[in-house]
Protein backbone atom coordinates (compact mmCIF):
# COMPACT_ATOMS: atom_id res chain seq x y z
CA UNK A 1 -36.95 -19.18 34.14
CA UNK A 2 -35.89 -15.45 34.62
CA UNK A 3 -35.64 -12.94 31.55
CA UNK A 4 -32.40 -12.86 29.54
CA UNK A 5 -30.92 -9.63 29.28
CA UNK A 6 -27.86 -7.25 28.22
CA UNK A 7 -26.82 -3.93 28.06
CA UNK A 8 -26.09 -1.81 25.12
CA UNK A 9 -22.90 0.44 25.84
CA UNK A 10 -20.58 2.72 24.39
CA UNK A 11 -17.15 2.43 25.95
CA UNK A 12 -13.87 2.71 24.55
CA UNK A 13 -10.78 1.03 26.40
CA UNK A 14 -8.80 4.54 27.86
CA UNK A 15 -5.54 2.23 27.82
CA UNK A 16 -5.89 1.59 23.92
CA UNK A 17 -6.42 4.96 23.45
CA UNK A 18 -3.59 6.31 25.07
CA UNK A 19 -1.51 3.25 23.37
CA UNK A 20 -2.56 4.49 19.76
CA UNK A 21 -1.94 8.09 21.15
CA UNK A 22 1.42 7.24 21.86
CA UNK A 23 2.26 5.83 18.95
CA UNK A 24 0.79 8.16 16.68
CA UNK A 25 3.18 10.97 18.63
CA UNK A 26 6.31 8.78 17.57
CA UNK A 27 5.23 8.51 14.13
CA UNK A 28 4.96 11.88 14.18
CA UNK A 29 8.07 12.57 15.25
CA UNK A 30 10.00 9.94 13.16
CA UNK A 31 8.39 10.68 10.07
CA UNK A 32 10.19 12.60 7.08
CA UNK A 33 6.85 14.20 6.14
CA UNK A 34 6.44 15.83 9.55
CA UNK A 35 10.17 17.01 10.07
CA UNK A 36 10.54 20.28 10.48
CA UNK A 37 6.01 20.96 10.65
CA UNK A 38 6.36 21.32 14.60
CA UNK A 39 3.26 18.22 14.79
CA UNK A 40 2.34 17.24 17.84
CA UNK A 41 -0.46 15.39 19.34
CA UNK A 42 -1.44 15.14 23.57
CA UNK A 43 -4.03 14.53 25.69
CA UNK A 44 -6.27 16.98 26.53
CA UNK A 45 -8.15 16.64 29.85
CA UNK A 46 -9.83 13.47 30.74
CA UNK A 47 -11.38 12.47 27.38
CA UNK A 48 -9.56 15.60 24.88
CA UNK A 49 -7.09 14.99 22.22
CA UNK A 50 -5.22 17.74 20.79
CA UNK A 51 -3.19 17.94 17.31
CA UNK A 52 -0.70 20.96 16.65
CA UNK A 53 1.27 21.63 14.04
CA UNK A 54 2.30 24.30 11.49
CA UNK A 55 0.22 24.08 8.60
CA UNK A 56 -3.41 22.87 8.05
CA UNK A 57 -2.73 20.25 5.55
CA UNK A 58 0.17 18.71 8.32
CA UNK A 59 -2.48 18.65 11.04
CA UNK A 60 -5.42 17.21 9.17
CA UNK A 61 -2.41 14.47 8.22
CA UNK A 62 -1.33 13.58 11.78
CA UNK A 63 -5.31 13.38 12.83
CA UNK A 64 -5.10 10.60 9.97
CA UNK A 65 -1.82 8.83 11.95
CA UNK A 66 -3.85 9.32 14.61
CA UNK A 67 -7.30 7.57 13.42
CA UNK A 68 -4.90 4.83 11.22
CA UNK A 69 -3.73 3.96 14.99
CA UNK A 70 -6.89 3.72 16.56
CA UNK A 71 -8.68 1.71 13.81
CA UNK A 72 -5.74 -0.98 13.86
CA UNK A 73 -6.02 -0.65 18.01
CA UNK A 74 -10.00 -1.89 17.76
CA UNK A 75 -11.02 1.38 18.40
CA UNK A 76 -14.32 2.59 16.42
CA UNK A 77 -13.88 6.31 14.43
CA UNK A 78 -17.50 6.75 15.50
CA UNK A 79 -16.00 7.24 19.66
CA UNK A 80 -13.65 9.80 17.52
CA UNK A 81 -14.97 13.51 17.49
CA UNK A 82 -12.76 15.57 15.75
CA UNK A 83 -13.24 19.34 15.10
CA UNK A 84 -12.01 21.34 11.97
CA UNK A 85 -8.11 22.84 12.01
CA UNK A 86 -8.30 26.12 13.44
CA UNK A 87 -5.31 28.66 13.22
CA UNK A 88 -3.64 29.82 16.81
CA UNK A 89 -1.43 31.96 16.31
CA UNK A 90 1.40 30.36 13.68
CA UNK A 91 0.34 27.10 14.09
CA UNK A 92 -2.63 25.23 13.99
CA UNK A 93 -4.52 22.81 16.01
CA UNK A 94 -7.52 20.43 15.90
CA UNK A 95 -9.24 19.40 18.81
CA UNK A 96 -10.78 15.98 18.92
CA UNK A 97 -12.80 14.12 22.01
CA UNK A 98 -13.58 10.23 22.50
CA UNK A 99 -17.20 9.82 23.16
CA UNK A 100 -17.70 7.35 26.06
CA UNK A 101 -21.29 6.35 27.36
CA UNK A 102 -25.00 6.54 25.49
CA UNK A 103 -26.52 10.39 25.47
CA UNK A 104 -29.80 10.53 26.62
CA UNK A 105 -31.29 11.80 23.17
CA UNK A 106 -29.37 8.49 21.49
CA UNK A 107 -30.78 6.08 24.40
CA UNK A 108 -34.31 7.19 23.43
CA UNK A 109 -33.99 6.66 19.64
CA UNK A 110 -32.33 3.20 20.56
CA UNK A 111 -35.05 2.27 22.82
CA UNK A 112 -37.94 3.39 20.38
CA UNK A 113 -35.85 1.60 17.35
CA UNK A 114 -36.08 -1.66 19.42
CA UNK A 115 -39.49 -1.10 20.21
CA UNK A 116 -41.03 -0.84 16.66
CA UNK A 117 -38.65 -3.19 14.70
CA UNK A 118 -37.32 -5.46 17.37
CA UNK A 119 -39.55 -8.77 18.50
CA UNK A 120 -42.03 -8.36 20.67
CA UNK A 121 -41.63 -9.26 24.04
CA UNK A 122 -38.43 -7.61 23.99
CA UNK A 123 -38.28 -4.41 27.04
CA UNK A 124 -35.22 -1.82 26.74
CA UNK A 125 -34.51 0.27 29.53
CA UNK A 126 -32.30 3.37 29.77
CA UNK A 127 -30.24 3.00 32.94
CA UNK A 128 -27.64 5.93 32.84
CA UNK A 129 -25.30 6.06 30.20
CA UNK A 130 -26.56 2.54 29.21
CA UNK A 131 -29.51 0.43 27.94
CA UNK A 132 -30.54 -2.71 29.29
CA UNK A 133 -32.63 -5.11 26.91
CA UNK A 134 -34.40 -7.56 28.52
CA UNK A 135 -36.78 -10.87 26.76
CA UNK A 136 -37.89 -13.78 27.11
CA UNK A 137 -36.13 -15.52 24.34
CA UNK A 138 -32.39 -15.36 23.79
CA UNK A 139 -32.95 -15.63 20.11
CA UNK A 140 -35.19 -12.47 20.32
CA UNK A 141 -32.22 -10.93 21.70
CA UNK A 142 -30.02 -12.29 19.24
CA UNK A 143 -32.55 -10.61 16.67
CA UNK A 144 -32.01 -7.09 18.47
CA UNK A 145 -28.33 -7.19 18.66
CA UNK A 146 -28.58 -7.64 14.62
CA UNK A 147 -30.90 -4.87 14.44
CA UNK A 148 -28.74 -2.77 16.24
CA UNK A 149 -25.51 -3.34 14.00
CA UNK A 150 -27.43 -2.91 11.17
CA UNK A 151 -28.62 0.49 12.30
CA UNK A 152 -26.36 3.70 12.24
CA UNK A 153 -26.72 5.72 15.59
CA UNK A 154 -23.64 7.69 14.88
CA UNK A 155 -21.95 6.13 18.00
CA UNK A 156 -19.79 3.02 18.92
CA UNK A 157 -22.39 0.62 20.63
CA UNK A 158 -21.12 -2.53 22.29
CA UNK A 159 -23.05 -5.45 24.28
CA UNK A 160 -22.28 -6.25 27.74
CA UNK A 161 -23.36 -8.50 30.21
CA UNK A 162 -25.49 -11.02 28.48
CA UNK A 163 -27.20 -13.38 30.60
């Protein structure tokens, strides 16, 4: 019988993102709170987000619309980098990225966390942006996707591809 296996990912679903994007911008603009503060919120690049508006308390507010959507859109706040409101100019603006794929430094200090707590028996392989854990014994892999939630690596880690 060959090894089970799956990989350990960090993706986040561009469509949802752009969905809670979107509707963070009409709240924005609807809201009585915001009238009148100039807030704003648009992509940035590939994986940017960026968050204008005319003071710092009304920017830090709409990157709060803007993480309220993406929690209730399934969307993890640890893909969410955001960086502190800086002033440009008369108006401020924070600038925020969503992390997509496994760093190397992260893949290492998965790897080496499944390799002295996980079960023995149990391989991980960095393969890219990705880890691939590999056993004999589906329940061994059960045990290391446990392990895994229970640990904090700072990022949004999801399974894939278990066979």
């Amino acid at each position: 019988m060959a090894d089970a296996s799956f990989d350990v990912v960090s993706k986040v679903d561009r469509q949802e993102v752009d969905n809670a994007l979107n509707q963070a911008g009409k709240e924005l603009s609807q809201r009585f709170d915001f009238r009148g503060t100039n807030a704003a919120i648009a992509w940035a690049g590939e994986e940017g987000v960026t968050l204008t508006a005319d003071t710092e308390e009304r920017v830090a507010a709409a990157l709060e619309v803007f993480r309220e959507k993406l929690v209730k859109r399934g969307i993890s706040m640890k893909a969410l980098d955001a960086g502190e409101p800086q002033a440009s100019g008369k108006t401020y603006k924070i600038s925020a990225t969503i992390q997509q794929g496994i760093a190397s430094d992260k893949a290492k200090q998965i790897a080496k966390t499944i390799r002295d707590e996980g079960p023995k028996g149990v391989q991980a392989q960095i393969q890219g942006d990705q880890l691939r854990v590999s056993g004999k014994k589906r329940d061994d892999l059960q045990a290391v996707q446990a392990l895994l939630k229970s640990t904090d690596f700072e990022i949004a880690l999801q399974f894939d591809n278990y066979r």
